[in-house]
Protein backbone atom coordinates (compact mmCIF):
# COMPACT_ATOMS: atom_id res chain seq x y z
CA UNK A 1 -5.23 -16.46 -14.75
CA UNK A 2 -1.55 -17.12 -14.13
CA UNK A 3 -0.04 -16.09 -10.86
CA UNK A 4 3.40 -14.98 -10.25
CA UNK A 5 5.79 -13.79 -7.40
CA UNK A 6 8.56 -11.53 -7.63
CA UNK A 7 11.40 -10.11 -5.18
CA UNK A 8 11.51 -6.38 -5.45
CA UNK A 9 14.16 -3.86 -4.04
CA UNK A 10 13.84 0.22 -4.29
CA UNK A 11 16.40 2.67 -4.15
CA UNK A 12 15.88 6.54 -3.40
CA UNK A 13 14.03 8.39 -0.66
CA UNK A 14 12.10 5.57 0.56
CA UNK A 15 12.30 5.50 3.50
CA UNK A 16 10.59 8.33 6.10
CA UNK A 17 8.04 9.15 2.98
CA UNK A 18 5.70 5.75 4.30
CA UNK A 19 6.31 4.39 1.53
CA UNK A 20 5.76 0.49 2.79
CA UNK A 21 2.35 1.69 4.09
CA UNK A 22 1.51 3.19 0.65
CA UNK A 23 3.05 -0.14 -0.87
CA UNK A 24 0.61 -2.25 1.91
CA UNK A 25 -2.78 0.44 0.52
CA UNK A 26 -1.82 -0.19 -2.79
CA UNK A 27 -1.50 -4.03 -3.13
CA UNK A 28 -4.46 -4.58 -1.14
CA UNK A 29 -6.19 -2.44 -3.96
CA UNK A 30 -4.48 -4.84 -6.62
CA UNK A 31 -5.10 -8.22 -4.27
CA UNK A 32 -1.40 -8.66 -4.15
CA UNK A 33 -0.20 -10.77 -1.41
CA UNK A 34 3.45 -10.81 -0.02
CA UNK A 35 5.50 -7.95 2.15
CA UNK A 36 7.01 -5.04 2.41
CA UNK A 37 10.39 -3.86 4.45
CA UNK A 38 13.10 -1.39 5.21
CA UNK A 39 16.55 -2.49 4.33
CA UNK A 40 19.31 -0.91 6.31
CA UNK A 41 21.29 0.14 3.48
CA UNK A 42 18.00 2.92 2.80
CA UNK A 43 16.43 0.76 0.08
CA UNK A 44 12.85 -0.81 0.78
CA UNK A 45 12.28 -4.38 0.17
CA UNK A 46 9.27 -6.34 -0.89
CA UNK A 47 7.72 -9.48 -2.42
CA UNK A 48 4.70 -9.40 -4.46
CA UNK A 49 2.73 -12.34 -4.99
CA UNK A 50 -0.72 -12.28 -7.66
CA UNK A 51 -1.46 -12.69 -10.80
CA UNK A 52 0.25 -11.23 -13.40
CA UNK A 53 -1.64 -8.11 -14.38
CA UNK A 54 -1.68 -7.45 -10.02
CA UNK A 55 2.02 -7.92 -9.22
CA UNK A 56 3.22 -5.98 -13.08
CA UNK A 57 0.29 -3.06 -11.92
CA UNK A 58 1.95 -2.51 -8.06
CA UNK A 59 5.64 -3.45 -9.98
CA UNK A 60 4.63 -0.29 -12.11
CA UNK A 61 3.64 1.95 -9.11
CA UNK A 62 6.67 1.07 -7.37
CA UNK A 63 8.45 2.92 -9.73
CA UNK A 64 6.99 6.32 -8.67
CA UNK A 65 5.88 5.50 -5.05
CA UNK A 66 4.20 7.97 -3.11
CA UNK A 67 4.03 11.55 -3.44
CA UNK A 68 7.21 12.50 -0.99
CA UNK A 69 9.42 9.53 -2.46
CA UNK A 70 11.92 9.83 -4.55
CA UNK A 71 12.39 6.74 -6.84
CA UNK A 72 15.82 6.75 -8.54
CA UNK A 73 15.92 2.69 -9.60
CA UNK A 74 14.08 -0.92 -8.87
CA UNK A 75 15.66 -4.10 -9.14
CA UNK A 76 13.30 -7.17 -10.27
CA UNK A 77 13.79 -11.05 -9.61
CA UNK A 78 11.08 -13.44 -10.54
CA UNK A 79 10.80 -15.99 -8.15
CA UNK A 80 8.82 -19.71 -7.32
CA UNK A 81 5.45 -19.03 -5.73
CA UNK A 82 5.13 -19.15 -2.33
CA UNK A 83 1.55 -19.19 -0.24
CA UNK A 84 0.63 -15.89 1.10
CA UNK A 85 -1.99 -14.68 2.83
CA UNK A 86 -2.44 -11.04 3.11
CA UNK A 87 0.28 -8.32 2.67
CA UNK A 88 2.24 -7.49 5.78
CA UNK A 89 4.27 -4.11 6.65
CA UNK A 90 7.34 -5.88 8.06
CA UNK A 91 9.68 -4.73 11.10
């Protein structure tokens, strides 16, 4: 299976609507690896690291987010692979 990592940002009501906890449920279910973040500019940050179908399947979710968010735009940047273990809500 071939493994890949991407950098993800979020943009809309993001933040306040748990939507990195979601993010953390979600690519546990998936067996994504990486983290998740507030930005202070309101977006939510995150880097998602699994094989392809994983990371494209939590990419894909992203794009709705949780009931109470408010999606209005993702930006995507592949990048190297990087060990992770787990997926962390970060502070």
């Amino acid at each position: 299976m071939r493994r890949k990592q991407v950098h993800v940002f979020i943009s809309g009501t993001v933040q306040g609507v748990s939507f990195r906890a979601f993010t953390q449920r979600e690519a546990h279910k998936y067996g994504v690896h990486g983290w998740v973040r507030n930005v202070e500019d309101g977006r939510v940050e995150a880097v998602f690291s699994g094989t392809e179908d994983a990371v494209d399947r939590l990419v894909i979710w992203c794009q709705r987010g949780p009931l109470s968010a408010q999606v209005s735009g993702i930006e995507l940047q592949p990048m190297g692979l990087e060990a992770f273990f787990g997926f962390d809500v970060r502070h």
